[in-house]
C-alpha atoms as a PDB file:
ATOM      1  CA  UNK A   1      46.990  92.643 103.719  1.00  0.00           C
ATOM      2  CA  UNK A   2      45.841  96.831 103.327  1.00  0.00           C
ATOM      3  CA  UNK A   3      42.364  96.890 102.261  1.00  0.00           C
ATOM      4  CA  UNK A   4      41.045  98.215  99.527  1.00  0.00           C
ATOM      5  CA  UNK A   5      38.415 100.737  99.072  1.00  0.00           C
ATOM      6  CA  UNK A   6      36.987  98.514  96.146  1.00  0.00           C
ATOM      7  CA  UNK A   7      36.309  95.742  99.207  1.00  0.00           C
ATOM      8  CA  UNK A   8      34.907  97.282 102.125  1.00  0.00           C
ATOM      9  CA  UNK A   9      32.341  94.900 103.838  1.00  0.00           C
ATOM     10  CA  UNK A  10      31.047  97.844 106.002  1.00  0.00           C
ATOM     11  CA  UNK A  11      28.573 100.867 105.258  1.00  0.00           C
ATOM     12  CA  UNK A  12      29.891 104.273 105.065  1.00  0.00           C
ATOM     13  CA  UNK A  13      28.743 107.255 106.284  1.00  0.00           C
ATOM     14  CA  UNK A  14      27.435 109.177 103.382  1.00  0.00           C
ATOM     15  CA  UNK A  15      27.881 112.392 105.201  1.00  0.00           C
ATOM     16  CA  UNK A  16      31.512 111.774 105.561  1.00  0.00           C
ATOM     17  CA  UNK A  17      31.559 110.877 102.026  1.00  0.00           C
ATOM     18  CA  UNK A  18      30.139 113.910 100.924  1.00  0.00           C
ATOM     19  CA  UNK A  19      32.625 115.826 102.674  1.00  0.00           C
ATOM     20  CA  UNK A  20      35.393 114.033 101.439  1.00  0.00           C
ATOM     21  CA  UNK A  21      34.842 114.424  98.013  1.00  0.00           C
ATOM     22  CA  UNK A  22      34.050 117.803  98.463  1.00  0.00           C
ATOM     23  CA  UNK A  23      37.935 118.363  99.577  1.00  0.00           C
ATOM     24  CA  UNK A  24      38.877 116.052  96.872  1.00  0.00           C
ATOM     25  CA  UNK A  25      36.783 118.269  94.344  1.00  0.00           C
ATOM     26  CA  UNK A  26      38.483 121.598  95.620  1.00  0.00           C
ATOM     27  CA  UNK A  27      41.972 120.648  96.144  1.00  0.00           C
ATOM     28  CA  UNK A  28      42.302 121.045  99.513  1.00  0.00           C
ATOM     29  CA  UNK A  29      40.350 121.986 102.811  1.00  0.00           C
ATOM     30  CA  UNK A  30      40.713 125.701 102.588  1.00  0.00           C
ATOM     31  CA  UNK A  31      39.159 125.616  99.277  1.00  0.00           C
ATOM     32  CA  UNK A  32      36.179 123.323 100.242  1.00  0.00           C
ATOM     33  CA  UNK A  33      35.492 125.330 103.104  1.00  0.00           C
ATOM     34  CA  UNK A  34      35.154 128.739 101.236  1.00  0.00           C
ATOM     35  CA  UNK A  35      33.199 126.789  98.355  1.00  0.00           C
ATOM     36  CA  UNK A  36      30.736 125.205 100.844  1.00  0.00           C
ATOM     37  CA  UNK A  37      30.765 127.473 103.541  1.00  0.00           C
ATOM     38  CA  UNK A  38      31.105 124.295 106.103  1.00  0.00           C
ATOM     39  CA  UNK A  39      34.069 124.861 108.843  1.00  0.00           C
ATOM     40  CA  UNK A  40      37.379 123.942 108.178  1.00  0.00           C
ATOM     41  CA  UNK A  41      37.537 122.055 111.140  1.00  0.00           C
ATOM     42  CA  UNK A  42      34.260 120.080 110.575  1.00  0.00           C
ATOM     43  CA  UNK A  43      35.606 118.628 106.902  1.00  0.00           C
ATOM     44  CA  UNK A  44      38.968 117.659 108.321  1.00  0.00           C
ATOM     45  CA  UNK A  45      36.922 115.974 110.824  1.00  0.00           C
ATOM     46  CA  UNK A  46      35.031 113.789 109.109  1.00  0.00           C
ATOM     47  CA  UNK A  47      37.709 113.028 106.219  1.00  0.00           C
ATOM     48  CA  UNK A  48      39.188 111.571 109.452  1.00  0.00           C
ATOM     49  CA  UNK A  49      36.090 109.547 110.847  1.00  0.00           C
ATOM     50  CA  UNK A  50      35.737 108.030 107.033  1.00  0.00           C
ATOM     51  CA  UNK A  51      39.463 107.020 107.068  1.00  0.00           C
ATOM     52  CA  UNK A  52      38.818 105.168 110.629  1.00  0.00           C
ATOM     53  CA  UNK A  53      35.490 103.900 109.742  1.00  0.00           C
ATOM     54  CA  UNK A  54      37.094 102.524 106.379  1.00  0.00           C
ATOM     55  CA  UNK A  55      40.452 101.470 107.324  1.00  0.00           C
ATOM     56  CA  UNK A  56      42.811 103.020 105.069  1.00  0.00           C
ATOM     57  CA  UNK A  57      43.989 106.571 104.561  1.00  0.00           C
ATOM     58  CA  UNK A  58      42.872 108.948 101.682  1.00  0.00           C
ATOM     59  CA  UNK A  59      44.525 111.859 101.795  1.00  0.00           C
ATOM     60  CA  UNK A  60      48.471 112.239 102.079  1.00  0.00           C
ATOM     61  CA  UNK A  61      48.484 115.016 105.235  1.00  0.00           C
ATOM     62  CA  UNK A  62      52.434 114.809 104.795  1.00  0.00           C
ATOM     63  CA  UNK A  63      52.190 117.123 101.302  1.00  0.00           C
ATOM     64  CA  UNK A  64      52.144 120.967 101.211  1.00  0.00           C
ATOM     65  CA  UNK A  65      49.121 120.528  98.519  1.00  0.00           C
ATOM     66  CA  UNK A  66      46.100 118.220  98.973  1.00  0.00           C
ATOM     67  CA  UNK A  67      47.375 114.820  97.198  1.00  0.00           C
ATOM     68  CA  UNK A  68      44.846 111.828  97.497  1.00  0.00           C
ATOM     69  CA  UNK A  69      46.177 108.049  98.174  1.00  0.00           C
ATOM     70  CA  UNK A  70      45.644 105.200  95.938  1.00  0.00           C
ATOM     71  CA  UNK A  71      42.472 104.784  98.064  1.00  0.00           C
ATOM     72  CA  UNK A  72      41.101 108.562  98.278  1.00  0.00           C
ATOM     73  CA  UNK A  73      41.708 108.639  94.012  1.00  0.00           C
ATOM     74  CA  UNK A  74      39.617 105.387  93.440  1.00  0.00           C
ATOM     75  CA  UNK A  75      37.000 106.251  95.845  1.00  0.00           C
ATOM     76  CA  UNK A  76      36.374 109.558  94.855  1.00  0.00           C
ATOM     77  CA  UNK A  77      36.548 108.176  91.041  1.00  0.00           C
ATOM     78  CA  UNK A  78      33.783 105.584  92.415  1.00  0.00           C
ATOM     79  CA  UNK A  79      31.633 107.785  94.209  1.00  0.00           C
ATOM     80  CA  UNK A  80      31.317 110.942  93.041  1.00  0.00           C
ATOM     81  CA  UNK A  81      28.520 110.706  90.122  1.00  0.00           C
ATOM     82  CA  UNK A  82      26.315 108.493  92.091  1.00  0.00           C
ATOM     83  CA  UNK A  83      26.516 110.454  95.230  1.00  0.00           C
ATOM     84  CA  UNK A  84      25.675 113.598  92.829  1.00  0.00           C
ATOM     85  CA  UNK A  85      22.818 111.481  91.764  1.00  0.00           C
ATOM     86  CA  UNK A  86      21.440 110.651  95.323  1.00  0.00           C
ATOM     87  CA  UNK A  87      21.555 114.657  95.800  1.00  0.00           C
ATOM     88  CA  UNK A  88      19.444 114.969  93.134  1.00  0.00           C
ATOM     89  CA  UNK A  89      17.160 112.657  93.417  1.00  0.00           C
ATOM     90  CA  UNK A  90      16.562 113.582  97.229  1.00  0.00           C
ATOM     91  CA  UNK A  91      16.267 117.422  95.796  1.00  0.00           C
ATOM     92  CA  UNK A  92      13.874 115.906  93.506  1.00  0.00           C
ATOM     93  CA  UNK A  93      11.732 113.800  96.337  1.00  0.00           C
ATOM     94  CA  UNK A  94      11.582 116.816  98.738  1.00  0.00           C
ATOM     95  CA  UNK A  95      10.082 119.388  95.890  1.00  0.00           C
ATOM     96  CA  UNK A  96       7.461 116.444  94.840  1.00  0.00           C
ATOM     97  CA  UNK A  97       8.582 116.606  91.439  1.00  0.00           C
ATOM     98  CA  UNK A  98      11.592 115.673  89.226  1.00  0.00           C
ATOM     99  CA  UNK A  99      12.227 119.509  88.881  1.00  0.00           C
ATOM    100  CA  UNK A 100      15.921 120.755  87.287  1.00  0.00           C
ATOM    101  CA  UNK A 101      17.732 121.589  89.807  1.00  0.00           C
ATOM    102  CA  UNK A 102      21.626 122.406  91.233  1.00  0.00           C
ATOM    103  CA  UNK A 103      24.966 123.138  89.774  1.00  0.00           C
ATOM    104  CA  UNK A 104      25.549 122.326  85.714  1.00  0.00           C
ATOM    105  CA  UNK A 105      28.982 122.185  84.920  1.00  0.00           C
ATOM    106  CA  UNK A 106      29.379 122.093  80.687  1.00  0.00           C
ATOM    107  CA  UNK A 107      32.649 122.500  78.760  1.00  0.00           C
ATOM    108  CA  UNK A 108      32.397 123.747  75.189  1.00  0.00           C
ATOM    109  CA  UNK A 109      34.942 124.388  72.715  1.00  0.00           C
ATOM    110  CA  UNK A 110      35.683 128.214  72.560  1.00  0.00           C
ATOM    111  CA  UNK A 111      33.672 128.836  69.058  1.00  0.00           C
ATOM    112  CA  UNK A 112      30.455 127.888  70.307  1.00  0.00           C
ATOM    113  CA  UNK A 113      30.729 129.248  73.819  1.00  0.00           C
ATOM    114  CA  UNK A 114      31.407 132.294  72.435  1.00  0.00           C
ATOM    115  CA  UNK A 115      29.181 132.326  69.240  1.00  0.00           C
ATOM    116  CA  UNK A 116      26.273 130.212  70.035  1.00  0.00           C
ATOM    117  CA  UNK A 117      25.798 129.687  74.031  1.00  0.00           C
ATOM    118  CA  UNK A 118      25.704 132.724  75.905  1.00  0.00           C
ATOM    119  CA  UNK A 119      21.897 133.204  73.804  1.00  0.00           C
ATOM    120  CA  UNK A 120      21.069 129.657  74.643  1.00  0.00           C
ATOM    121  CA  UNK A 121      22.470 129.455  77.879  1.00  0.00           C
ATOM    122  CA  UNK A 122      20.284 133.084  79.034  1.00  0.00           C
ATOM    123  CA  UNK A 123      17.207 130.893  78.003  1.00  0.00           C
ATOM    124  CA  UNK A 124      17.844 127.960  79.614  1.00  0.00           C
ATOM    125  CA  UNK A 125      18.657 129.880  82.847  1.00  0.00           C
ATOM    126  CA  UNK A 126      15.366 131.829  82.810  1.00  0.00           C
ATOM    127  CA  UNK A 127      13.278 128.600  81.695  1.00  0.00           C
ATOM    128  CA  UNK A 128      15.260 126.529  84.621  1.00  0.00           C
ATOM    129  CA  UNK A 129      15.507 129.032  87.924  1.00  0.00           C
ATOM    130  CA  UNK A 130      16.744 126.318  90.030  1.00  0.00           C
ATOM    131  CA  UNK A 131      19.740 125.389  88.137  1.00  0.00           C
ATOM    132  CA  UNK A 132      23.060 127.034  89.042  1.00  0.00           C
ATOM    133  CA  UNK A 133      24.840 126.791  85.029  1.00  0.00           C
ATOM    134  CA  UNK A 134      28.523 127.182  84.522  1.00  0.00           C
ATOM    135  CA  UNK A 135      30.011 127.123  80.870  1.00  0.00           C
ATOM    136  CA  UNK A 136      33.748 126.612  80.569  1.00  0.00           C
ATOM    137  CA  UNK A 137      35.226 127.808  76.906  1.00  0.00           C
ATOM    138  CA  UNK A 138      38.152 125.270  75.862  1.00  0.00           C
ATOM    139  CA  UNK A 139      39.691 124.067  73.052  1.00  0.00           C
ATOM    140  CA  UNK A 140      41.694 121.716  74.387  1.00  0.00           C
ATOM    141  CA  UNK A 141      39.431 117.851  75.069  1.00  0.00           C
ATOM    142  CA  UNK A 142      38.883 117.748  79.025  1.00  0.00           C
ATOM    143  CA  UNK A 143      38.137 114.408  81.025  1.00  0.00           C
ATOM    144  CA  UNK A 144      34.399 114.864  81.911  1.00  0.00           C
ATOM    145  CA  UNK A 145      34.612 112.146  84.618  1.00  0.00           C
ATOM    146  CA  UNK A 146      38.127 113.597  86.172  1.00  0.00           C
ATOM    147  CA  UNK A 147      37.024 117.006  86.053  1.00  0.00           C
ATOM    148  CA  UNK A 148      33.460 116.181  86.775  1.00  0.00           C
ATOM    149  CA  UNK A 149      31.573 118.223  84.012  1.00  0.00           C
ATOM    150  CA  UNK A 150      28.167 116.811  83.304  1.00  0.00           C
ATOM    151  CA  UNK A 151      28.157 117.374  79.923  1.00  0.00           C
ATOM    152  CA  UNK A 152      30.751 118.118  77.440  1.00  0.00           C
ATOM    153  CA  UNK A 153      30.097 119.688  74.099  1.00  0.00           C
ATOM    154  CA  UNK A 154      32.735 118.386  71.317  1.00  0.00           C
ATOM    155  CA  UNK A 155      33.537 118.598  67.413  1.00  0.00           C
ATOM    156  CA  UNK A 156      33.738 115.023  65.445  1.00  0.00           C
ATOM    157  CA  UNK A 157      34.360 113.929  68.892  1.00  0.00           C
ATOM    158  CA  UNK A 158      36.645 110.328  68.769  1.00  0.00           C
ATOM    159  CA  UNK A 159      34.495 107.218  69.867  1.00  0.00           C
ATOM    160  CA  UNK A 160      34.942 106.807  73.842  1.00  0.00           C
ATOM    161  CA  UNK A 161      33.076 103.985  75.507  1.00  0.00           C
ATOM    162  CA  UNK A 162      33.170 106.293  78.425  1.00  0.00           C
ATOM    163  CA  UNK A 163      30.859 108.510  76.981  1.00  0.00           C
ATOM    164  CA  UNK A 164      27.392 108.719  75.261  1.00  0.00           C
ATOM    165  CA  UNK A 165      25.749 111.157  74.075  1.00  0.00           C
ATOM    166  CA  UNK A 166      23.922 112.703  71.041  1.00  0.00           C
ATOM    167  CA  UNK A 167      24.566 114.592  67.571  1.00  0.00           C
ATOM    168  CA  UNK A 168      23.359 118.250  68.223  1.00  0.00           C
ATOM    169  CA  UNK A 169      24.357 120.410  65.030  1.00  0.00           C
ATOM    170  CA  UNK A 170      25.865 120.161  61.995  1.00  0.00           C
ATOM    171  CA  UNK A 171      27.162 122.390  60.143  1.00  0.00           C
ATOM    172  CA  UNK A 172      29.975 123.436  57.059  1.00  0.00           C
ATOM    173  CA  UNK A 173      33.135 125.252  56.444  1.00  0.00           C
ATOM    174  CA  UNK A 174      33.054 127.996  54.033  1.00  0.00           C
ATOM    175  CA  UNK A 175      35.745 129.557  51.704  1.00  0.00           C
ATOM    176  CA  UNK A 176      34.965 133.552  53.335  1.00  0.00           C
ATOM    177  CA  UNK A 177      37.075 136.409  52.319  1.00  0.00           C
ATOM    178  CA  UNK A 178      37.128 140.053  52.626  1.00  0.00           C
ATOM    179  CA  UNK A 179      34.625 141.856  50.207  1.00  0.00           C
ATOM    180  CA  UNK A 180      36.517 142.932  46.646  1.00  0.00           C
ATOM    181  CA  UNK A 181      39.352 140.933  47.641  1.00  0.00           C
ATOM    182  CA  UNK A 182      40.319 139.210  43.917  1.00  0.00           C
ATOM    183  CA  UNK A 183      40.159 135.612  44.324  1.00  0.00           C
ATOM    184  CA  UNK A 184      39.985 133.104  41.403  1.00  0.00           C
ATOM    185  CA  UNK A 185      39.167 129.005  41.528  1.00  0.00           C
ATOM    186  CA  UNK A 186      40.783 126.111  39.428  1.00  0.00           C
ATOM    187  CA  UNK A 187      39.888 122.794  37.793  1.00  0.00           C
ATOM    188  CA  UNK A 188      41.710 120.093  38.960  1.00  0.00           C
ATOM    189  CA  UNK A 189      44.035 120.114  36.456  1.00  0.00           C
ATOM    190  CA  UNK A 190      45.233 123.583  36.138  1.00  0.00           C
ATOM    191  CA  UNK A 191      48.286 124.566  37.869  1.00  0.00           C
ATOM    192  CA  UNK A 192      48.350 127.521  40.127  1.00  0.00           C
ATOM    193  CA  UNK A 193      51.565 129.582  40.130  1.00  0.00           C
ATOM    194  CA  UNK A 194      50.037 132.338  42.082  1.00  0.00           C
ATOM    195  CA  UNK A 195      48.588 130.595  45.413  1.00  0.00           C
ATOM    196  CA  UNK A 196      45.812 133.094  47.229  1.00  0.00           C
ATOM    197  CA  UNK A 197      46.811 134.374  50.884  1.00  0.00           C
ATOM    198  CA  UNK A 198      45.245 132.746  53.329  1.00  0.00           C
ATOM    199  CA  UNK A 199      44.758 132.062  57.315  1.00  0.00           C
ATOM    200  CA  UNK A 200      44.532 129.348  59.227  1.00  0.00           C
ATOM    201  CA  UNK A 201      44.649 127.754  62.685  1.00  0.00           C
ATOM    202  CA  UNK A 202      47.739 126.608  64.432  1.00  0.00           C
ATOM    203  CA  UNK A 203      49.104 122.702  63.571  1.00  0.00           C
ATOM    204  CA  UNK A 204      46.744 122.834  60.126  1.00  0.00           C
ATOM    205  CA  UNK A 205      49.192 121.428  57.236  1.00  0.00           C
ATOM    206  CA  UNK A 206      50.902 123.437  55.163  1.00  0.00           C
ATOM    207  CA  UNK A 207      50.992 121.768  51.545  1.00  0.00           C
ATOM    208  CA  UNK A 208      47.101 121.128  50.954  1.00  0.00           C
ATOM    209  CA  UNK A 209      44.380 122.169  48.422  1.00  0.00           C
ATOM    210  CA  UNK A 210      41.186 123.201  48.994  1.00  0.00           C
ATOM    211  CA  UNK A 211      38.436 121.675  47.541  1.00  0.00           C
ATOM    212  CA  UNK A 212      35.460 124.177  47.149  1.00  0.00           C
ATOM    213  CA  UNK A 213      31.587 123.198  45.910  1.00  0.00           C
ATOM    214  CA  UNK A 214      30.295 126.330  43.695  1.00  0.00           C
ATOM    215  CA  UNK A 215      26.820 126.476  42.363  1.00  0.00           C
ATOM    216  CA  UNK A 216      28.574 125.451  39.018  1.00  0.00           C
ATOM    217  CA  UNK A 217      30.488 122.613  40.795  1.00  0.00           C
ATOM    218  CA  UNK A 218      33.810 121.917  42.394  1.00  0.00           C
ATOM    219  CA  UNK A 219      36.825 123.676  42.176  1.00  0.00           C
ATOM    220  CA  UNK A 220      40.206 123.975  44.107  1.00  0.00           C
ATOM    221  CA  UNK A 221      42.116 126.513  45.934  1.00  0.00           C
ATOM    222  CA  UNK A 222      46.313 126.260  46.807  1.00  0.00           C
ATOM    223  CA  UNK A 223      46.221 128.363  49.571  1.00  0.00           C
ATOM    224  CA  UNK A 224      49.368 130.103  50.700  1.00  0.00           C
ATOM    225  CA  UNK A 225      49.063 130.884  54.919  1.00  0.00           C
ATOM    226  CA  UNK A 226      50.632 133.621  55.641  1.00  0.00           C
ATOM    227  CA  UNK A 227      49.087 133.654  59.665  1.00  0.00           C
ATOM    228  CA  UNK A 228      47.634 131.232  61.674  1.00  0.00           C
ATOM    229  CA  UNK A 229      45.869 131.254  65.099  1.00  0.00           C
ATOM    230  CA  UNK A 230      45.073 129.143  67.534  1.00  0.00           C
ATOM    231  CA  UNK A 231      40.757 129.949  67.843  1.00  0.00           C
ATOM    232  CA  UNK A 232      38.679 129.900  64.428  1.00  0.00           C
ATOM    233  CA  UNK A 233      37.537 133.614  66.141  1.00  0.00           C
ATOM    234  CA  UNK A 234      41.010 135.002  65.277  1.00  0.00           C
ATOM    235  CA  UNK A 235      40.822 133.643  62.179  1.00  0.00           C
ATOM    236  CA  UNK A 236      37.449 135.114  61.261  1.00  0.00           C
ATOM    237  CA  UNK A 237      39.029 138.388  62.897  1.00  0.00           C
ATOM    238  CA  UNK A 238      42.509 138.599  60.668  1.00  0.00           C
ATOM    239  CA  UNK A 239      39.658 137.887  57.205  1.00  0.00           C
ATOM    240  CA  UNK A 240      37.643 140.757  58.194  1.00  0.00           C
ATOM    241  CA  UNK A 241      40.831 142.928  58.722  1.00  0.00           C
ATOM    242  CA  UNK A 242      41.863 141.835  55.063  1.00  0.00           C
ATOM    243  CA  UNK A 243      44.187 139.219  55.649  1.00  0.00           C
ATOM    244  CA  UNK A 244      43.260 136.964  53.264  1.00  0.00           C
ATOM    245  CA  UNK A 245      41.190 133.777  52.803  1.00  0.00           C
ATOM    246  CA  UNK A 246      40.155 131.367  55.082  1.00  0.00           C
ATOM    247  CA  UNK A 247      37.766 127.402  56.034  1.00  0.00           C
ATOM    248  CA  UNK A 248      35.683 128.797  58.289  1.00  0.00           C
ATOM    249  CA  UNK A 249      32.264 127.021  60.647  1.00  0.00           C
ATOM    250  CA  UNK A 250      29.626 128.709  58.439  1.00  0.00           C
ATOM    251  CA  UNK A 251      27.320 128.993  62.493  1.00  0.00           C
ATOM    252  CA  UNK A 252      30.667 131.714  63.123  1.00  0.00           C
ATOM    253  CA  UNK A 253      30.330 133.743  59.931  1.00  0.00           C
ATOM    254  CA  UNK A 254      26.625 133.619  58.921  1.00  0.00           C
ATOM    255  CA  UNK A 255      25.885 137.301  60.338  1.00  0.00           C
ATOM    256  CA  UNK A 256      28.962 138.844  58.945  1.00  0.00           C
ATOM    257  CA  UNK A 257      28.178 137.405  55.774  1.00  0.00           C
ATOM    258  CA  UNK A 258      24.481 138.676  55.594  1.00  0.00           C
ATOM    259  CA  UNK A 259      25.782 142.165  57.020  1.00  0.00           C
ATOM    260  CA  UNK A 260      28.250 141.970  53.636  1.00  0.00           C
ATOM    261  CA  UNK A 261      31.519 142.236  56.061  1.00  0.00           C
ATOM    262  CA  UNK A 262      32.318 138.682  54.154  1.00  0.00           C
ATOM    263  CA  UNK A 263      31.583 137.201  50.863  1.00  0.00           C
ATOM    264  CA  UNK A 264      31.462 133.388  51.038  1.00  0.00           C
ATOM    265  CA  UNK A 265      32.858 131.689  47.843  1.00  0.00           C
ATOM    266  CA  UNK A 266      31.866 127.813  48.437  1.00  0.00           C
ATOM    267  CA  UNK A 267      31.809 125.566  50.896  1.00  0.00           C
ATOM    268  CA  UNK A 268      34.299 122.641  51.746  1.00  0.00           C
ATOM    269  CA  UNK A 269      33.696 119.659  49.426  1.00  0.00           C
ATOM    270  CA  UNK A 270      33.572 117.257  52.233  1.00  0.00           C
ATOM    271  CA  UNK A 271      31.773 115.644  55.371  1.00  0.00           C
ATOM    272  CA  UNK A 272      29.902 118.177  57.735  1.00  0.00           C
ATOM    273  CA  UNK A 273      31.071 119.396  60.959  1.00  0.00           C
ATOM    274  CA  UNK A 274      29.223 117.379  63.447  1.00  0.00           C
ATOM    275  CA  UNK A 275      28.855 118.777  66.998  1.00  0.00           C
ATOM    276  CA  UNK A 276      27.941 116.063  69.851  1.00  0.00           C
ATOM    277  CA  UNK A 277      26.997 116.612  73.768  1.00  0.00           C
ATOM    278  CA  UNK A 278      28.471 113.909  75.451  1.00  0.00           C
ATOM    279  CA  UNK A 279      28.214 112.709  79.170  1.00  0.00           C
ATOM    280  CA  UNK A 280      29.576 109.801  81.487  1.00  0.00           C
ATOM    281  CA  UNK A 281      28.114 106.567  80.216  1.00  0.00           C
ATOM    282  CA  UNK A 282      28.530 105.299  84.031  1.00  0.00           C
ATOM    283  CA  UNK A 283      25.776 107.907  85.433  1.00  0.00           C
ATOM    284  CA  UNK A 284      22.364 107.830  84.713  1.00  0.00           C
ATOM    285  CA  UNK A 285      20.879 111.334  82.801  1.00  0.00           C
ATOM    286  CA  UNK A 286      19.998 113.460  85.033  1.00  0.00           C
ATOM    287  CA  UNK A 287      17.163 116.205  84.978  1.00  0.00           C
ATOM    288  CA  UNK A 288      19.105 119.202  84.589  1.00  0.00           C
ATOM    289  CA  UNK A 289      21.206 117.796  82.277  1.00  0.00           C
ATOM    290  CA  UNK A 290      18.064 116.736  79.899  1.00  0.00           C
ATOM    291  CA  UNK A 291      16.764 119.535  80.080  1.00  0.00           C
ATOM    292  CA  UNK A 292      19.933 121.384  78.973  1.00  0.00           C
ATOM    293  CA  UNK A 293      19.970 118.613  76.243  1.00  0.00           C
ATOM    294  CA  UNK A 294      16.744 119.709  74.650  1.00  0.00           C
ATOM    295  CA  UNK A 295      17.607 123.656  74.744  1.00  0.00           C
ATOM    296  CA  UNK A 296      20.689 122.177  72.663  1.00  0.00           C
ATOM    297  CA  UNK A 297      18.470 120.539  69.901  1.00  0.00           C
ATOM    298  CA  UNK A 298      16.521 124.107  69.491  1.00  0.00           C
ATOM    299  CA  UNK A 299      20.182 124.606  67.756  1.00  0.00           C
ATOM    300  CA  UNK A 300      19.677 121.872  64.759  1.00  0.00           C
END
């Protein structure tokens, strides 16, 4: 019967291993090499002393890309935090001190990477010298373990028992529209035969009502979307160009409404926007990553 990698009676040699999942983390030897600066030669090398020392093969040579087995998949899976972890901690040993240190991959959805972190993110870089940070804007809701971020910052993020993590802002969506632009609330029970132009982002539905809270209570809004978008920074882009109305994250519009480039009319009658940082469960918090963590909080 094949062995598996999951039953290996035998050490292996971490070196190797390193290697390894440095190809596996590229996509192919070429790519590790340039990233690492280690010959070509030397990483095919040891990918091929692990395979012997282990007993199975991880990587299909007979594909024109890099494709890992069964085997190379789960191992790297296995051993790729807690081999990031022994880095660390051996960084940490050899400076005397559990100092921040190495490369800090974060994914953030495109409003706050654009709005919020580049400020933050020039802080924590001067505060933390040793760290190497690397911010990826995306809207769309990456695998942190798969595509080995440490931390991943998400909006009324889904329960995942994959992840933990911790509530780092909150914030509202206001009713913003250009300045002069006529606009007029309802009750409840009036009917509106003239809905108010509006934007929106892409897949938002159609038929709905907004609920707005005034400082002389709640009112409603039929709005009729005449664009949508796909980032809430086109959005805020098309209301400042006169489009129409818009739900907006108030963190996005604040300064445009205190320069008078927007008038805010309410905000959304509902729960706040809550904003998490969430990492692998599986992998214990690291000292970068903390670190990064509390610059975050400076945000509440």
């Amino acid at each position: 019967m094949r062995p598996t990698v999951s039953h290996m009676d035998h050490y292996m040699d971490l070196p190797s291993l390193v290697d390894f999942n440095l190809v596996a983390t590229h996509g192919g030897f070429g790519r590790a090499s340039r990233a690492s600066g280690r010959p070509k030669a030397t990483l095919s090398r040891k990918v091929s002393e692990l395979e012997a020392s282990l007993g199975v093969r991880l990587i299909d040579r007979g594909s024109r890309t890099l494709r890992l087995t069964g085997e190379g998949r789960a191992l790297h899976e296995r051993t790729l935090g807690p081999l990031a972890e022994i880095i660390e901690a051996e960084q940490a040993v050899a400076s005397g001190a559990s100092v921040p240190a190495g490369k800090l991959r974060v994914s953030a959805p495109i409003v706050l990477a654009h709005v919020l972190l580049p400020k933050l993110a020039t802080s924590f870089a001067a505060a933390y010298p040793q760290v190497d940070l690397e911010i990826v804007a995306e809207d769309r809701k990456v695998d942190p373990i798969d595509e080995n971020y440490d931390l991943v910052i998400r909006i009324d993020p889904s329960p995942d028992e994959r992840l933990v993590g911790r509530r780092i802002l909150g914030d509202e969506r206001l009713l913003i529209a250009p300045p002069g632009m006529p606009v007029t609330l309802h009750s409840e029970r009036e009917a509106v035969d003239h809905p108010v132009p509006a934007v929106d982002r892409v897949g938002a539905p159609d038929d709905v009502s907004w609920r707005i809270r005034t400082d002389t209570g709640v009112h409603y809004l039929h709005p009729r979307f005449r664009l949508r978008f796909s980032s809430f920074l086109m959005v805020r882009d098309a209301v400042l160009a006169g489009a129409g109305v818009a739900l907006v994250p108030k963190l996005m519009v604040a300064g445009d409404i205190d320069a008078g480039r927007l008038v805010s009319l309410g905000a959304h009658d509902g729960p706040k926007v809550e904003i998490w940082a969430l990492q692998n469960s599986r992998r214990l918090s690291s000292s970068k990553v903390r670190a990064f963590l509390g610059t975050l909080t400076s945000l509440a």
